[in-house]
C-alpha atoms as a PDB file:
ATOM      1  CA  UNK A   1      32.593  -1.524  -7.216  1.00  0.00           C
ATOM      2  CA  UNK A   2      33.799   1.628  -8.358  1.00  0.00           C
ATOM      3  CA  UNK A   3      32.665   5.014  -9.284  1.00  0.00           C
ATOM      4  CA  UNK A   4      31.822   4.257 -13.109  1.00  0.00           C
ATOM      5  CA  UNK A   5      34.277   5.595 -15.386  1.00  0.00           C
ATOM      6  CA  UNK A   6      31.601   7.892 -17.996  1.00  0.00           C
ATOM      7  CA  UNK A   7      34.140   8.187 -20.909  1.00  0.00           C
ATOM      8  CA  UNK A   8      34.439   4.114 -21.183  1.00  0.00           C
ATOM      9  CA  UNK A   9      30.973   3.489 -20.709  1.00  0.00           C
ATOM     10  CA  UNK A  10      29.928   6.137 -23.210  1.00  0.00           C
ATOM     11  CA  UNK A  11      32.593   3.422 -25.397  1.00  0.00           C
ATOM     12  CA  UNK A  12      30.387   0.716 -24.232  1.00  0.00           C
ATOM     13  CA  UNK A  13      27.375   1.958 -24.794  1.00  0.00           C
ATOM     14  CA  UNK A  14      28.055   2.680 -28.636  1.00  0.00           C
ATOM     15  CA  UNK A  15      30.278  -0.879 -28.884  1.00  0.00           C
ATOM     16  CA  UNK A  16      28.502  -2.979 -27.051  1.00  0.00           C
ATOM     17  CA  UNK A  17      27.751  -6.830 -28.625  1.00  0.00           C
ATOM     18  CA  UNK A  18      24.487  -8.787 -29.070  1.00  0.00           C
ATOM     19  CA  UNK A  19      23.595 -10.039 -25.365  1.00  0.00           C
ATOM     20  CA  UNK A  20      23.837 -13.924 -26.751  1.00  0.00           C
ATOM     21  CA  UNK A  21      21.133 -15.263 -24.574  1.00  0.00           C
ATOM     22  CA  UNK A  22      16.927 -14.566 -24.422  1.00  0.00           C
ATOM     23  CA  UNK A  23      15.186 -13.960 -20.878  1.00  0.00           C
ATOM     24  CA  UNK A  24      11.815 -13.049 -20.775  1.00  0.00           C
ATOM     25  CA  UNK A  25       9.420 -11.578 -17.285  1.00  0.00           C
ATOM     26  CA  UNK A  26       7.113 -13.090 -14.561  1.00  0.00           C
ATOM     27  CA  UNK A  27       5.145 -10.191 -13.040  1.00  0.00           C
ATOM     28  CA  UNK A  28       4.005 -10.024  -9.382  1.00  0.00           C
ATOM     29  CA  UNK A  29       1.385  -7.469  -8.394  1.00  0.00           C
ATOM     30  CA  UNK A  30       1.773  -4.673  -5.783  1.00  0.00           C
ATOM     31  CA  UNK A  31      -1.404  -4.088  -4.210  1.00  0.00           C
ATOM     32  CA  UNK A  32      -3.128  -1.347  -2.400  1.00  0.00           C
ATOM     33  CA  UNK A  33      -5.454  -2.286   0.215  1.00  0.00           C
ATOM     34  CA  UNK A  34      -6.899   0.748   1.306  1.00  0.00           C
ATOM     35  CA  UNK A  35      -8.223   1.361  -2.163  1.00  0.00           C
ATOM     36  CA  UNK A  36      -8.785  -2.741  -3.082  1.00  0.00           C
ATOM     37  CA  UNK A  37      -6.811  -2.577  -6.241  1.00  0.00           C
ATOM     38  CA  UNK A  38      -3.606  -3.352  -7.540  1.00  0.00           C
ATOM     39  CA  UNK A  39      -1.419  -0.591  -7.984  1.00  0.00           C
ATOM     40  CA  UNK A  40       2.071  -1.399  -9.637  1.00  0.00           C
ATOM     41  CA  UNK A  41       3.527  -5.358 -11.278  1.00  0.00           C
ATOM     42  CA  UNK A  42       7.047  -5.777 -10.539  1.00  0.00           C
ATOM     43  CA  UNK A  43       8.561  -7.247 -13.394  1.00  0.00           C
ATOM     44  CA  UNK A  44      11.016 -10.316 -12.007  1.00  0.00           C
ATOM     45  CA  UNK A  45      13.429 -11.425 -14.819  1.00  0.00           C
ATOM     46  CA  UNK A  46      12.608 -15.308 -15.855  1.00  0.00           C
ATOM     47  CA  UNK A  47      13.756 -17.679 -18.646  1.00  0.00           C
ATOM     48  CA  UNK A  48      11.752 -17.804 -21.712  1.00  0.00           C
ATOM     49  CA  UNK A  49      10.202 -21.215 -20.257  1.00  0.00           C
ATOM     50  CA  UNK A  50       9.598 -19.554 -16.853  1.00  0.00           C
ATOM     51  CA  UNK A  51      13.009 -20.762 -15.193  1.00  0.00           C
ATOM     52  CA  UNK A  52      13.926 -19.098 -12.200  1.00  0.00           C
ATOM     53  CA  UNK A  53      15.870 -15.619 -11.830  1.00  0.00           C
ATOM     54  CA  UNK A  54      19.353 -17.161 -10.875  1.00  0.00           C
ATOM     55  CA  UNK A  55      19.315 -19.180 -14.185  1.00  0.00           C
ATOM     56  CA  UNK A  56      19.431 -15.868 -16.406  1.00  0.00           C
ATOM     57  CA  UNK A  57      21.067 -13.464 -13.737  1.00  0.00           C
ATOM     58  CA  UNK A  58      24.293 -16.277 -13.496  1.00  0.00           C
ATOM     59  CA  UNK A  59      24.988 -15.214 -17.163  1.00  0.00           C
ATOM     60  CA  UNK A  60      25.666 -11.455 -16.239  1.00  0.00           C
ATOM     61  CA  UNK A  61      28.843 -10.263 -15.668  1.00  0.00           C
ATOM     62  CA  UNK A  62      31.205  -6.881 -15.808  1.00  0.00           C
ATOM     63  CA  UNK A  63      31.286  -7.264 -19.388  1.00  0.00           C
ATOM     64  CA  UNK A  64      27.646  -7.748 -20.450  1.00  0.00           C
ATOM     65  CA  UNK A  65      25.894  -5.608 -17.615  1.00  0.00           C
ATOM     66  CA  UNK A  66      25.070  -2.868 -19.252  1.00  0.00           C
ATOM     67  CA  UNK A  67      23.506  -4.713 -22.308  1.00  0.00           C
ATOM     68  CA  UNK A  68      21.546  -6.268 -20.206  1.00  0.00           C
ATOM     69  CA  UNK A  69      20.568  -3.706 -18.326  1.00  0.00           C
ATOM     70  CA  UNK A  70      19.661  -1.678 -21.304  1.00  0.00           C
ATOM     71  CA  UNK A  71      17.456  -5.161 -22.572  1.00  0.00           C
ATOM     72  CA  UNK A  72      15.659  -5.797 -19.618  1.00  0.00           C
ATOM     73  CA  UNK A  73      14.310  -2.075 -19.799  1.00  0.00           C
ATOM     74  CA  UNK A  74      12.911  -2.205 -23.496  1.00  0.00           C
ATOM     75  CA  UNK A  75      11.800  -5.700 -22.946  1.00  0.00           C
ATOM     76  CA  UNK A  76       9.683  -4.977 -20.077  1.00  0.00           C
ATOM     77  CA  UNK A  77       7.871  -2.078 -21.417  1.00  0.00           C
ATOM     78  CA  UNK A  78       7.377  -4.466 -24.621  1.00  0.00           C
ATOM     79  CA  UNK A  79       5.519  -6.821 -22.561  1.00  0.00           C
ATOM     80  CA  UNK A  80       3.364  -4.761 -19.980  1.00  0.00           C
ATOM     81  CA  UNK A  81       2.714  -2.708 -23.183  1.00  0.00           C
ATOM     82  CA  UNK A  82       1.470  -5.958 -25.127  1.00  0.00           C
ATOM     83  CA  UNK A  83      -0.437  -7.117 -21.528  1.00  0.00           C
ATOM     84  CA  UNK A  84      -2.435  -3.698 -21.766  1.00  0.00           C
ATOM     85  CA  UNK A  85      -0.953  -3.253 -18.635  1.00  0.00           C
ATOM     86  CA  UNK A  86      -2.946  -0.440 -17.070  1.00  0.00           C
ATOM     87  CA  UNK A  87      -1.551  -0.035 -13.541  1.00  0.00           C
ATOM     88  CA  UNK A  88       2.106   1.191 -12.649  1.00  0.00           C
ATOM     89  CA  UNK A  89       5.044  -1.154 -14.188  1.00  0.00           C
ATOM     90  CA  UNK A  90       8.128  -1.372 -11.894  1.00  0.00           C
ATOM     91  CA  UNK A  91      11.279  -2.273 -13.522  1.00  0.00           C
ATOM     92  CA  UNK A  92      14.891  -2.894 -11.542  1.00  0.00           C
ATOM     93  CA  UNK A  93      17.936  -1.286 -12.828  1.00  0.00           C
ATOM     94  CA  UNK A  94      21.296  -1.565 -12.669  1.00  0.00           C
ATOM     95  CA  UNK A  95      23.310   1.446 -10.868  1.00  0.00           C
ATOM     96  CA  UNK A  96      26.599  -0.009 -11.974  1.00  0.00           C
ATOM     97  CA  UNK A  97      25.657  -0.123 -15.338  1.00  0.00           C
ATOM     98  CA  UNK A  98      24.557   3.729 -16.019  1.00  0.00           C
ATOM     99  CA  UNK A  99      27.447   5.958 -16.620  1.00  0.00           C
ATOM    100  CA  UNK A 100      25.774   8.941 -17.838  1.00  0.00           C
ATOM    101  CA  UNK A 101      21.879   9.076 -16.684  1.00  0.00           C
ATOM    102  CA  UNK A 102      20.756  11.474 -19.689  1.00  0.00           C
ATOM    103  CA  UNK A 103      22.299   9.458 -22.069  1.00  0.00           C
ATOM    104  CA  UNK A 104      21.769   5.687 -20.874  1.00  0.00           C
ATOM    105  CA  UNK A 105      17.927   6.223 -20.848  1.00  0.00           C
ATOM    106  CA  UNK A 106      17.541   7.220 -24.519  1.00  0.00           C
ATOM    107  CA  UNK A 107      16.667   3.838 -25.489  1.00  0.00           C
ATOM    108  CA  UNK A 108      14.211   3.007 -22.562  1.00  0.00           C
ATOM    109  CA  UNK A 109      12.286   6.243 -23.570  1.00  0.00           C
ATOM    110  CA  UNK A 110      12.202   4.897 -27.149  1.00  0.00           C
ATOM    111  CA  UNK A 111      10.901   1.784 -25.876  1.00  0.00           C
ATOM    112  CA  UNK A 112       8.114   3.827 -24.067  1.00  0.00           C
ATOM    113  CA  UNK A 113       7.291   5.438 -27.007  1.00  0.00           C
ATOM    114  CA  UNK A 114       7.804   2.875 -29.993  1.00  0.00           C
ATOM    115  CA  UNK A 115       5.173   0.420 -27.520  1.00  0.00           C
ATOM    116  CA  UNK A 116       3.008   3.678 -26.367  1.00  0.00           C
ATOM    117  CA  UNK A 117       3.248   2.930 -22.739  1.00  0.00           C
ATOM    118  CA  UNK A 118       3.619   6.009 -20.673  1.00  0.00           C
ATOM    119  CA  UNK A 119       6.457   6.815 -18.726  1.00  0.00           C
ATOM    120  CA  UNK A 120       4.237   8.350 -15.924  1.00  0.00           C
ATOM    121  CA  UNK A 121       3.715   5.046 -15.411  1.00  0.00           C
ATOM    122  CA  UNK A 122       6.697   3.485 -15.184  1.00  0.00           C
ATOM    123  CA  UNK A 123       8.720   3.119 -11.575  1.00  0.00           C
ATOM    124  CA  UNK A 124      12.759   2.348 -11.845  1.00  0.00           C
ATOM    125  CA  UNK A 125      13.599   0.194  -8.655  1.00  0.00           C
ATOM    126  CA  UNK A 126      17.656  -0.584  -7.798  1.00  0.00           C
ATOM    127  CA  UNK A 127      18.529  -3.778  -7.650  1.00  0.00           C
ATOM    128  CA  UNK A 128      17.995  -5.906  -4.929  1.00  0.00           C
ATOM    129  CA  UNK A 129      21.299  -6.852  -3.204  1.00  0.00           C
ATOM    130  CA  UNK A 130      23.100  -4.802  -5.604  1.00  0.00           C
ATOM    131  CA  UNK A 131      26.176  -3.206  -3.481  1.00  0.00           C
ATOM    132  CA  UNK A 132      26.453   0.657  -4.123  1.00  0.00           C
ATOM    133  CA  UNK A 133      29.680   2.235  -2.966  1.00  0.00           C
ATOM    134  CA  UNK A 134      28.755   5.375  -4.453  1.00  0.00           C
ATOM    135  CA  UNK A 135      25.495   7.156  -3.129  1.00  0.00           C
ATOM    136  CA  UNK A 136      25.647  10.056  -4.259  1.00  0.00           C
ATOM    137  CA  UNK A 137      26.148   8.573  -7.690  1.00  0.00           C
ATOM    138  CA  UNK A 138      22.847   6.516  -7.392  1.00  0.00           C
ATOM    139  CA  UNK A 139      21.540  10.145  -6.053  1.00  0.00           C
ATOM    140  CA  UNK A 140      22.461  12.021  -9.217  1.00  0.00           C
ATOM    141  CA  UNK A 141      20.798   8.744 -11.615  1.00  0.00           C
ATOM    142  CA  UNK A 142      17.322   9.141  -9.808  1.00  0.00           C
ATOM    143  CA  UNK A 143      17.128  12.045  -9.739  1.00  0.00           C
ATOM    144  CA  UNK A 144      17.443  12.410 -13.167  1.00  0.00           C
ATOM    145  CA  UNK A 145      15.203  10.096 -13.550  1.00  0.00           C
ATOM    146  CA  UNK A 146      12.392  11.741 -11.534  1.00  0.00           C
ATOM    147  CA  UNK A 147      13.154  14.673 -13.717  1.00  0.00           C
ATOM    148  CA  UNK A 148      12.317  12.565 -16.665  1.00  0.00           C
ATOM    149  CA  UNK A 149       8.908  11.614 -15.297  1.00  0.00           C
ATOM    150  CA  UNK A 150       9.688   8.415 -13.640  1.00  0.00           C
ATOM    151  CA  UNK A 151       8.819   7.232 -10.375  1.00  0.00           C
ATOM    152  CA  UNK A 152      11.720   5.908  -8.337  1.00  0.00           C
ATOM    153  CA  UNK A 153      11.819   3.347  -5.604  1.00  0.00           C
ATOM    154  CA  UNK A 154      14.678   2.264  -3.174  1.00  0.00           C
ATOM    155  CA  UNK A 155      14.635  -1.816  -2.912  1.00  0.00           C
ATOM    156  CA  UNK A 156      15.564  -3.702   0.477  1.00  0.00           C
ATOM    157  CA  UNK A 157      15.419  -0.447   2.490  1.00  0.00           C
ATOM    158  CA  UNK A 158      17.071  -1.680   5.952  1.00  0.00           C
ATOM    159  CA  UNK A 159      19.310  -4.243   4.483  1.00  0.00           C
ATOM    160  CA  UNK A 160      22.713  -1.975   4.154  1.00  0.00           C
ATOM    161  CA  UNK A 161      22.819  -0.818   0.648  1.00  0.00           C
ATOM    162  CA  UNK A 162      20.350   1.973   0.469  1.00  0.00           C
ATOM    163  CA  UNK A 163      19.773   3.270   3.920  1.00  0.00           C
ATOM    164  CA  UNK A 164      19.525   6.884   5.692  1.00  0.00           C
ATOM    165  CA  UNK A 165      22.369   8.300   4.041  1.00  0.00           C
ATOM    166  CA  UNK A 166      20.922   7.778   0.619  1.00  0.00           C
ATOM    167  CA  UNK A 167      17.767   9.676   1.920  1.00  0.00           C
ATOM    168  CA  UNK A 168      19.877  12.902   2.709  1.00  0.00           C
ATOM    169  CA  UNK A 169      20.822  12.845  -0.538  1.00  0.00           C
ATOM    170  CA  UNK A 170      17.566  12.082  -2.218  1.00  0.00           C
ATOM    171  CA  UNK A 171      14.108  11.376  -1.759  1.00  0.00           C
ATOM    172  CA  UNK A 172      12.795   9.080  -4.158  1.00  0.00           C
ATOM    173  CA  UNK A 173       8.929   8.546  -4.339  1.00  0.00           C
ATOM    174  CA  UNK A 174       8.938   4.614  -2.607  1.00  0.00           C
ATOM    175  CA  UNK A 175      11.238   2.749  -0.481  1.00  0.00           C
ATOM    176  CA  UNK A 176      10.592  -0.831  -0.551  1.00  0.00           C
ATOM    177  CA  UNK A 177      11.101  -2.813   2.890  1.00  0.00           C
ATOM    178  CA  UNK A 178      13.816  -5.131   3.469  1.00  0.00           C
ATOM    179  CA  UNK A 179      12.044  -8.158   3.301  1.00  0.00           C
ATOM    180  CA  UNK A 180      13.657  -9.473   6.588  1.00  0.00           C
ATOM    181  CA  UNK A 181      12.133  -7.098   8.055  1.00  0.00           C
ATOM    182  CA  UNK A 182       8.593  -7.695   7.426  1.00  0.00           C
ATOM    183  CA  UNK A 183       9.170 -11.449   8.080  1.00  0.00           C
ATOM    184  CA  UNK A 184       6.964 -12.485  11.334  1.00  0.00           C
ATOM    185  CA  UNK A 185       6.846  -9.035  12.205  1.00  0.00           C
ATOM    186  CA  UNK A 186       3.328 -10.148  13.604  1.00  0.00           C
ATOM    187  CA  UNK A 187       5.701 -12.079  16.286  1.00  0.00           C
ATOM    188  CA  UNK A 188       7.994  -9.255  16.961  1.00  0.00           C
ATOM    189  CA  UNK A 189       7.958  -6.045  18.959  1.00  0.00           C
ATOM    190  CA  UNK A 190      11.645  -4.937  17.377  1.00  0.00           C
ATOM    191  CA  UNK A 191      10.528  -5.235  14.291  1.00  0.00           C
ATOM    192  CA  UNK A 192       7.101  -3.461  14.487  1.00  0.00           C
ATOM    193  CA  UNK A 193       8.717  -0.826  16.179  1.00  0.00           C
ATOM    194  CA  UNK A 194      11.555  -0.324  13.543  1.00  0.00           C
ATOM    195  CA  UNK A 195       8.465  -0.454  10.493  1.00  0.00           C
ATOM    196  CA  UNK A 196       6.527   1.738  12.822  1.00  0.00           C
ATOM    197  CA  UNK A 197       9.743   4.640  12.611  1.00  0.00           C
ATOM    198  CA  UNK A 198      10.422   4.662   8.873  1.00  0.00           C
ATOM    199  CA  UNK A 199       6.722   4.513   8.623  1.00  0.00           C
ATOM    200  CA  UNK A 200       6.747   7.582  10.055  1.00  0.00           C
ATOM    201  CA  UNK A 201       9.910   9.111   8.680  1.00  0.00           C
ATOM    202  CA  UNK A 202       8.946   8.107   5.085  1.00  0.00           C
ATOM    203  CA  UNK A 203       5.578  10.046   5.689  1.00  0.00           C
ATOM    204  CA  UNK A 204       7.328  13.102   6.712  1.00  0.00           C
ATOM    205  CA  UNK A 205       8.939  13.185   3.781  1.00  0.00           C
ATOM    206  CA  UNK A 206       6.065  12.157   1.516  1.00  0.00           C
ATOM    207  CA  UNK A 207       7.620   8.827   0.447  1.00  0.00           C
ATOM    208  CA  UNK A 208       5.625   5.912   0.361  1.00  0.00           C
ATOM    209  CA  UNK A 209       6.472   2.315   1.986  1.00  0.00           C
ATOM    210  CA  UNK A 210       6.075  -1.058   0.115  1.00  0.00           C
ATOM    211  CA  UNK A 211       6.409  -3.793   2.162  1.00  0.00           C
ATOM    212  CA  UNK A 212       7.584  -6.888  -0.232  1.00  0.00           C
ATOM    213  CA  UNK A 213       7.788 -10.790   0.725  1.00  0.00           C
ATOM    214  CA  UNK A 214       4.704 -11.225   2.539  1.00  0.00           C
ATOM    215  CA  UNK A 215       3.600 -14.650   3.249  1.00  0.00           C
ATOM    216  CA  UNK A 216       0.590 -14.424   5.473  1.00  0.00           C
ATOM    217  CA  UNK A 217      -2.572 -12.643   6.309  1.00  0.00           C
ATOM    218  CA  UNK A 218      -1.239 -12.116   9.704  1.00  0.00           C
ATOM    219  CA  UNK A 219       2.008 -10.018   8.340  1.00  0.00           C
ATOM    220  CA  UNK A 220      -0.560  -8.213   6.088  1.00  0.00           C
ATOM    221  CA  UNK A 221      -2.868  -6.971   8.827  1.00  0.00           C
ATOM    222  CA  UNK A 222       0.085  -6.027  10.907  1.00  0.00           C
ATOM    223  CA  UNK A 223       1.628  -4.147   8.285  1.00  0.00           C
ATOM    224  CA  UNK A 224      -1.999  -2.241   7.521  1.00  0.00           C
ATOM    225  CA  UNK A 225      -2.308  -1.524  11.158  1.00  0.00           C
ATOM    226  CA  UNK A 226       1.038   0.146  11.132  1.00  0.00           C
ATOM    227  CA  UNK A 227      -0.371   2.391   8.102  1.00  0.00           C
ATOM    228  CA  UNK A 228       1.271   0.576   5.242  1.00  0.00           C
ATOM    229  CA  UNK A 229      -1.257   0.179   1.877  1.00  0.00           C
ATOM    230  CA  UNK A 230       1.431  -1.014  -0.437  1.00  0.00           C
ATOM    231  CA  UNK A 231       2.106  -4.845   0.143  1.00  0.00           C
ATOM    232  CA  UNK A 232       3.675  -7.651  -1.941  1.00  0.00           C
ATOM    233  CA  UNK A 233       3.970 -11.493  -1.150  1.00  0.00           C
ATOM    234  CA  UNK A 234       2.711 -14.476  -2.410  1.00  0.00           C
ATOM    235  CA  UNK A 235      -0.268 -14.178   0.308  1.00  0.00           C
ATOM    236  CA  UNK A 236      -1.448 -12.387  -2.512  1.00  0.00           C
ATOM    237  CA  UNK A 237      -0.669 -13.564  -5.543  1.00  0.00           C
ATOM    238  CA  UNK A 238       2.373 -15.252  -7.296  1.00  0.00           C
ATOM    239  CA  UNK A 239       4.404 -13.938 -10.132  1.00  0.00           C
ATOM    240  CA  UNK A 240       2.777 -14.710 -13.730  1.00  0.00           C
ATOM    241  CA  UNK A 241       5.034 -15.289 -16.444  1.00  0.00           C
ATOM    242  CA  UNK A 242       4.162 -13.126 -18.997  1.00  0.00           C
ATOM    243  CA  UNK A 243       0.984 -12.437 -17.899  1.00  0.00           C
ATOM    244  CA  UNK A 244      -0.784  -9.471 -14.720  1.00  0.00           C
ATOM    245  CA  UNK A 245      -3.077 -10.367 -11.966  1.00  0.00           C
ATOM    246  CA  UNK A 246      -6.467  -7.953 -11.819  1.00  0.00           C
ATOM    247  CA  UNK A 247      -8.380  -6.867  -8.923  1.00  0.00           C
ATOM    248  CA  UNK A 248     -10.492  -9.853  -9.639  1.00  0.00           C
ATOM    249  CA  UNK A 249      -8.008 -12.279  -8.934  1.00  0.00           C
ATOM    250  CA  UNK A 250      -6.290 -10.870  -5.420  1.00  0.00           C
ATOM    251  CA  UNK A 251      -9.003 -12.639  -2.836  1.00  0.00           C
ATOM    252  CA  UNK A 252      -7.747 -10.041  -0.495  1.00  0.00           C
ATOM    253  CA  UNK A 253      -8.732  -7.104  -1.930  1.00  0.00           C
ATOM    254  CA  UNK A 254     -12.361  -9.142  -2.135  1.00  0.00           C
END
């Protein structure tokens, strides 16, 4: 996909229609366990009934994205904020939809304030799978954003997308791992040995790692052993629609 063109999405942004459909949020934790606690819920777009991503994502297209994108913002905040959330909320954007970062935020920022959740604790992720052409583009949004107050995380670091070149350019305070990645790396020396480099890398330049998609205790240790805190999987807890996981409830972090 293009550059986006900033005069007609400024045109979008102040036509754009209803959405014409409802979607609603499962969240999954992100925990830390060095410190035994959860540290962030990554807020997975759902049906209102709890139907899977693809059933709400397969109504998105070129004309509707940035409505959307603008929606699932507000109505994430709405919900963590009505959850008492009280750890980090991450939220995936849209790159393709934001065609002037100062001004496509306004609304999420009135969201943080009209539900008094603070934006300190709010982390924008891209995407996953989301193909940018452009990274200096997706350079220039987080990094506005950062400015803001955000946190910023690169999703599916390793699959193609968002990759070294994209860390030239910017620095953002997370990269999550490609998920294939992490998959039996308990089984395999490549794979260890590629964690074990961006591991290091990412410390250098005082980004942390998030390794997403784990399945089983013997993932988890290998990940810890290779100095990543920041995990994600169902091996420790399942997304909740509408609802967070606490400390309590990770038998983990027991």
């Amino acid at each position: 996909m293009p550059t986006p063109d900033r005069a007609a999405g400024c045109a979008q942004c102040r036509d754009a229609q209803p959405l014409g459909f409802e979607f609603s949020y499962a969240f999954q934790p992100i925990v830390d366990v060095s410190a035994r606690r959860v540290f962030a819920h990554e807020a997975l777009v759902r049906g209102v009934a709890g139907e899977g991503a693809d059933t709400v994502l397969s109504r998105v297209n070129d004309e509707n994205r940035y409505t959307f994108d603008q929606a699932c913002r507000q109505k994430a905040i709405q919900i963590a904020a009505r959850l008492q959330m009280a750890s980090y909320l991450s939220i995936n954007f849209y790159p393709n939809a934001i065609y002037r970062p100062e001004v496509c935020i306004r609304s999420t920022l009135e969201a943080a304030r009209r539900y008094g959740f603070p934006i300190k604790r709010i982390i924008f992720e891209t995407v996953e799978g989301e193909k940018i052409d452009d990274g200096k583009w997706l350079a220039e949004i987080l990094t506005e954003y950062k400015r803001i107050g955000f946190k910023t995380a690169i999703d599916d670091f390793g699959a193609g997308f968002a990759g070294l070149n994209l860390l030239a350019d910017f620095q953002p305070d997370i990269v999550k791992l490609d998920m294939a990645l992490v998959r039996g790396i308990d089984q395999s020396l490549p794979r260890r040995s590629i964690v074990a480099g961006v591991v290091g890398m990412c410390g250098e330049l005082g980004i942390d790692v998030i390794a997403e998609g784990i399945e089983t205790g013997e993932e988890a240790r290998c990940l810890a052993d290779l100095g990543i805190r920041l995990m994600q999987g169902y091996w420790f807890a399942r997304p909740v629609l509408e609802g967070i996981v606490t400390d309590a409830q990770v038998p983990w972090l027991a």
